[in-house]
Each structure stands twice: as C-alpha cells, then as structure tokens.
C-alpha atoms as a PDB file:
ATOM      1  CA  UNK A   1     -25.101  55.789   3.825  1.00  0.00           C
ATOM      2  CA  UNK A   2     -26.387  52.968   1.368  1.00  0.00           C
ATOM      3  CA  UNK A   3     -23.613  53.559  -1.099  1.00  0.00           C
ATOM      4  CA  UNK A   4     -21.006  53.236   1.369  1.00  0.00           C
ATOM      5  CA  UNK A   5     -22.580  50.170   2.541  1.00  0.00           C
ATOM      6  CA  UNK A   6     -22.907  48.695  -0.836  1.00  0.00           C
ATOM      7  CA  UNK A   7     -19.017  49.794  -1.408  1.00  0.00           C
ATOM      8  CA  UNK A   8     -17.654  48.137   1.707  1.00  0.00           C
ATOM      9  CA  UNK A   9     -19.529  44.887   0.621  1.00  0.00           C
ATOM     10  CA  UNK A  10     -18.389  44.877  -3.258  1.00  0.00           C
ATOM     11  CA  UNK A  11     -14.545  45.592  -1.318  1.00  0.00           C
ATOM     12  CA  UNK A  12     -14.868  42.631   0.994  1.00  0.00           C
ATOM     13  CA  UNK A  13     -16.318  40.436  -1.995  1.00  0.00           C
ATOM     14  CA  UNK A  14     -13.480  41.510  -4.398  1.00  0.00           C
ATOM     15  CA  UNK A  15     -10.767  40.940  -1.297  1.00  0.00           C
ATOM     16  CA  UNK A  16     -12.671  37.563  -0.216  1.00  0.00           C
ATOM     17  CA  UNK A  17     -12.671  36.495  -4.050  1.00  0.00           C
ATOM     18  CA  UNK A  18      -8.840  37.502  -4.813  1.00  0.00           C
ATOM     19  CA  UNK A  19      -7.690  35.093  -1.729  1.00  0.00           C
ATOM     20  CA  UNK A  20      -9.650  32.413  -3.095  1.00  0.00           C
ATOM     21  CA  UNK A  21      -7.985  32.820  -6.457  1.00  0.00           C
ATOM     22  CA  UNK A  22      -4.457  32.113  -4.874  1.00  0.00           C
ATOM     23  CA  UNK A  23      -3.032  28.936  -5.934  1.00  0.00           C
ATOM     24  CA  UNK A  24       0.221  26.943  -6.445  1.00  0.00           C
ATOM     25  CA  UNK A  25       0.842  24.258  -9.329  1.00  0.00           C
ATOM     26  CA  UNK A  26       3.249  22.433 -10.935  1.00  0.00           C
ATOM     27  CA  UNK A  27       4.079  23.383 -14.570  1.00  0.00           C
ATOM     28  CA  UNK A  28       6.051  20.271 -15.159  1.00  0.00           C
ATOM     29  CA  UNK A  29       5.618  17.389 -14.436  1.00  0.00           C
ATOM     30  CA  UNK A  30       2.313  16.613 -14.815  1.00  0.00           C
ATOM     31  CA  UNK A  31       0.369  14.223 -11.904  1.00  0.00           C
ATOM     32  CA  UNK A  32       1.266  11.157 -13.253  1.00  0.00           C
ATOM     33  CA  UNK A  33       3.975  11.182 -15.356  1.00  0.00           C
ATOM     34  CA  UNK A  34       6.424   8.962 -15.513  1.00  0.00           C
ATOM     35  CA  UNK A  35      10.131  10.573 -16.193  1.00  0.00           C
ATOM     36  CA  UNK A  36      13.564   9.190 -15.615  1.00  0.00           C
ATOM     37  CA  UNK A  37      16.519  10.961 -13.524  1.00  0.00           C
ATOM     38  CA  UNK A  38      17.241  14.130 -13.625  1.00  0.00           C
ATOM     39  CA  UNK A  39      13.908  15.579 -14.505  1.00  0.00           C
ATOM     40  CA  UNK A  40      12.798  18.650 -14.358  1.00  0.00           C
ATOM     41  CA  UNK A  41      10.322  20.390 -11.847  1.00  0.00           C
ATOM     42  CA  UNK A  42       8.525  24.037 -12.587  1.00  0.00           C
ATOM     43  CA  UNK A  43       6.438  25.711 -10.026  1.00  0.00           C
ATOM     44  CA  UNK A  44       3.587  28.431 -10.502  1.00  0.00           C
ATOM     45  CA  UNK A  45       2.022  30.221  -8.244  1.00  0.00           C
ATOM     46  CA  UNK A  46      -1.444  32.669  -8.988  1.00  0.00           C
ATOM     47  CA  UNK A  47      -2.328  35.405  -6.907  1.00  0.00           C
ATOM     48  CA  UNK A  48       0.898  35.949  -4.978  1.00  0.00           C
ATOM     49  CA  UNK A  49       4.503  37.036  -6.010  1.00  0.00           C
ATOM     50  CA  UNK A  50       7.212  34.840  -5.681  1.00  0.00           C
ATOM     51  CA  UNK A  51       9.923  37.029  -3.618  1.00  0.00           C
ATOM     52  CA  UNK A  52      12.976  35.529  -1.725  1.00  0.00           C
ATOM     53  CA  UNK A  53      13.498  34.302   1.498  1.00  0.00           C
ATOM     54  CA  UNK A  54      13.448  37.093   4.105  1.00  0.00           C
ATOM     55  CA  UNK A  55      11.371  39.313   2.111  1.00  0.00           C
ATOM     56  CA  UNK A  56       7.887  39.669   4.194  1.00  0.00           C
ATOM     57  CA  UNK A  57       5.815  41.703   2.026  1.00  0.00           C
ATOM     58  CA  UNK A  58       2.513  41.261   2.223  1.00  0.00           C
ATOM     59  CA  UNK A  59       1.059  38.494  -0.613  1.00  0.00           C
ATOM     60  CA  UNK A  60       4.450  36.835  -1.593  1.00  0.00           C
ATOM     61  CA  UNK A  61       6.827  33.842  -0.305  1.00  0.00           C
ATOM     62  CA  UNK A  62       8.508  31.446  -2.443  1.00  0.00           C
ATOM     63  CA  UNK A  63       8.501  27.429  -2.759  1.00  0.00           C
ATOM     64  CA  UNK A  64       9.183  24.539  -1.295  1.00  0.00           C
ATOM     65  CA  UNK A  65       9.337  20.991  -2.691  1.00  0.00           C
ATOM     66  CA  UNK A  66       8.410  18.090  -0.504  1.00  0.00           C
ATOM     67  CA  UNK A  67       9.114  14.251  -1.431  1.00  0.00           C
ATOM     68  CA  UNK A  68       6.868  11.832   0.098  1.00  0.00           C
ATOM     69  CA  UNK A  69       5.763  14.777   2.453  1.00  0.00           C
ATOM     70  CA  UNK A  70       2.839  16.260   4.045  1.00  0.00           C
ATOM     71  CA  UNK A  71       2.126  19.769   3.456  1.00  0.00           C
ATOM     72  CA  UNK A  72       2.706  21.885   6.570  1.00  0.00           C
ATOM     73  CA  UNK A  73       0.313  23.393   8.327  1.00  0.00           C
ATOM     74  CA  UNK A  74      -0.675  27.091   8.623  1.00  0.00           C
ATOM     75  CA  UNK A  75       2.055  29.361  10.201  1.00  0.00           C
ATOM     76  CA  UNK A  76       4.874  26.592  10.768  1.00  0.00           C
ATOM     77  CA  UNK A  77       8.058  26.735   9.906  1.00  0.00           C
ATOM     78  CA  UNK A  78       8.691  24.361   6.352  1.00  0.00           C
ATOM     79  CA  UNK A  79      11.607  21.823   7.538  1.00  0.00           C
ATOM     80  CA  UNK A  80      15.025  21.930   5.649  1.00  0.00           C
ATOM     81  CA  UNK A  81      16.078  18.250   5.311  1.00  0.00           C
ATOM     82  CA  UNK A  82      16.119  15.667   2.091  1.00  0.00           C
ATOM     83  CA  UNK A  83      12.267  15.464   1.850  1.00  0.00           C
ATOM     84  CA  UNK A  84      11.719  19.476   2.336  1.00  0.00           C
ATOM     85  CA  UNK A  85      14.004  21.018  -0.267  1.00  0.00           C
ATOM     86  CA  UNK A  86      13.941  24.964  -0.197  1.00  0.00           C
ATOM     87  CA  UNK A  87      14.118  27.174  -2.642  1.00  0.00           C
ATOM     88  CA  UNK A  88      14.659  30.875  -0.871  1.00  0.00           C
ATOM     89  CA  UNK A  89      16.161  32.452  -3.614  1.00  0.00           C
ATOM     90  CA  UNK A  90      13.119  32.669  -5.156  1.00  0.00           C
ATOM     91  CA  UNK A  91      13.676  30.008  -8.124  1.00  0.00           C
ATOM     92  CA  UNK A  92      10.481  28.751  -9.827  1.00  0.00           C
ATOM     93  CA  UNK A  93      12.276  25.703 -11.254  1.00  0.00           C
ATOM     94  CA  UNK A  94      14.967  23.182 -10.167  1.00  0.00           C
ATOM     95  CA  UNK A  95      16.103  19.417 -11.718  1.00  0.00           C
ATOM     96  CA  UNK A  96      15.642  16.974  -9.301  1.00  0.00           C
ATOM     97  CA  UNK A  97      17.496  13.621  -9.019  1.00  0.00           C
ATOM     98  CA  UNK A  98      15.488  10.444  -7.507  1.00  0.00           C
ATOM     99  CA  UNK A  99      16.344   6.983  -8.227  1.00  0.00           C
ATOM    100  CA  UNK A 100      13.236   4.537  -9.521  1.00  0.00           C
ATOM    101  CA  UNK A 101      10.454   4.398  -7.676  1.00  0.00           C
ATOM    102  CA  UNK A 102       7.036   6.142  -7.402  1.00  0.00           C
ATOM    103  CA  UNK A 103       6.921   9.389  -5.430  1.00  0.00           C
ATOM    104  CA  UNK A 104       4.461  12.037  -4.396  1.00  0.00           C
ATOM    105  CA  UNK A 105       5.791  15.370  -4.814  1.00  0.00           C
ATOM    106  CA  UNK A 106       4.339  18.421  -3.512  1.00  0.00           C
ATOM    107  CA  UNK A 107       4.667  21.875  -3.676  1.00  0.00           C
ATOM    108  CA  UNK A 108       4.393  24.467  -0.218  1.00  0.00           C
ATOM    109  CA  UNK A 109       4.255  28.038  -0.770  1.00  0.00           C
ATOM    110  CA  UNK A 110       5.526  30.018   2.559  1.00  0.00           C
ATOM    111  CA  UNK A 111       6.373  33.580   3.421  1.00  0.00           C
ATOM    112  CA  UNK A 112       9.585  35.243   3.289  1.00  0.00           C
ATOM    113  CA  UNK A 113      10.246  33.437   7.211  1.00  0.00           C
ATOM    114  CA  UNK A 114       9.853  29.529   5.795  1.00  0.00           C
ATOM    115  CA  UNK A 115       6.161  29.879   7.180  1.00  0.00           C
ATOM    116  CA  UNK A 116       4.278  28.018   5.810  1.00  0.00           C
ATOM    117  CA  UNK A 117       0.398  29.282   4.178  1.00  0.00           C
ATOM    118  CA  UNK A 118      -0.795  25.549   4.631  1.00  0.00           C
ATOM    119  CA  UNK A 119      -2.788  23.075   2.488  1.00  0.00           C
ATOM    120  CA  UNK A 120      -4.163  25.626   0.827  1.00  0.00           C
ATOM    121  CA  UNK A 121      -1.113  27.569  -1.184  1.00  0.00           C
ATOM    122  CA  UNK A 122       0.455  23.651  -1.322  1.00  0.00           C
ATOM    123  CA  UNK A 123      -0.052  21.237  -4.563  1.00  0.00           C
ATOM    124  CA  UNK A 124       0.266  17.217  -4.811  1.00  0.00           C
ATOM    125  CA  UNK A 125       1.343  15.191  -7.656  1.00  0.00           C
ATOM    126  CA  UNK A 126       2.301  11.506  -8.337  1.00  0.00           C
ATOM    127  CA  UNK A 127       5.047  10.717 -10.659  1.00  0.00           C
ATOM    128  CA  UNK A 128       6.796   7.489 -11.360  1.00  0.00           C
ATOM    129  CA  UNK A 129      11.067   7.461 -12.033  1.00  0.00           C
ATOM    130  CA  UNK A 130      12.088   4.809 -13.778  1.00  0.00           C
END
C-alpha cells in the first residue's frame, strides 16, 4: 500500500511539475528592441506541440500575435481582427509590418478551437519601429 502511495504522489508531482514547465516566448525580437518595417517575429513554445488549427489533441494549439492587446483569458475564443493576428496553420514565424511607433506585442497560445490557455501560455514584449 505505501509504494503505491508514494507512486501516485511522485506521478502527480512529475504531472504538476511538467504543466508548470509550459511556456511561450518570443525568439525574435527581443523585449525592447528597436527594428524598422518589416521585421521579423519567431515564436517558441516549451512543453506543448504546436499543431494546427482544428487539431484538439491533448497538450498542443498554435499562436497568436496580439498588437497593443491583452492576453485572453482562459477558455475564450482569441479574436481575429488587426490587433489579434492568427496563425492556424501552425507557423512559428511571420514578418510583420507596423509603421513607427512603440508597440507591445504579445504572444497567446490556444488550442486547436482559437481557445485560448490564458495569461499563462501568453508572452509580452515592447519593441520600438522606427
């Protein structure tokens, strides 16, 4: 009986500390950086698999990038307009056009249904265009 307990606690630790090692960032640019028009954006993502939209498999989605944007909560739907651009195809990098001005970018990760994960799988930088 004790080594069963003592296995169902090391799986719950080991599932508990794999979800806290998920994690989206941006490859390029880095927070900060100033970078004129085009420039390009990479996404990474730890702990999950980057699938396309429509795929629901369990531990995967793909990104989104939102300009001047909050990230969106838990379980809604990531918007498709000009400040919530989409990228269902399951790309991990895109060139963005912006004219001069400073921005805050961010990064949602969502399932294969636009949902989004939340704050959590989502990543914020500040870049200037000049």
């Amino acid at each position: 009986m004790m080594k069963k307990l003592i296995a169902a606690a090391a799986f719950l630790t080991l599932g508990a500390s794999a979800y806290a090692q998920q994690s989206v960032s941006f490859v390029e640019p880095a927070d900060g950086a100033t970078v004129t028009s085009p420039f390009k954006v990479k996404f990474a993502v730890s702990g999950m698999d980057v699938k396309p939209a429509g795929d629901m498999t369990a531990n995967t989605g793909h990104h989104h990038l939102l300009i001047n944007a909050a990230p969106v909560k838990a379980g809604e739907v990531v918007p498709a307009d000009e400040h919530h651009i989409h990228f269902g195809k399951g790309q991990t990098e895109t060139e963005v056009k912006l004219p001069p001005g400073t921005y805050t970018l961010s990064m949602q990760f969502a399932n294969g249904l636009h949902q989004s994960y939340g704050p959590g799988m989502a990543k914020d930088i500040k870049i200037t265009v000049k």
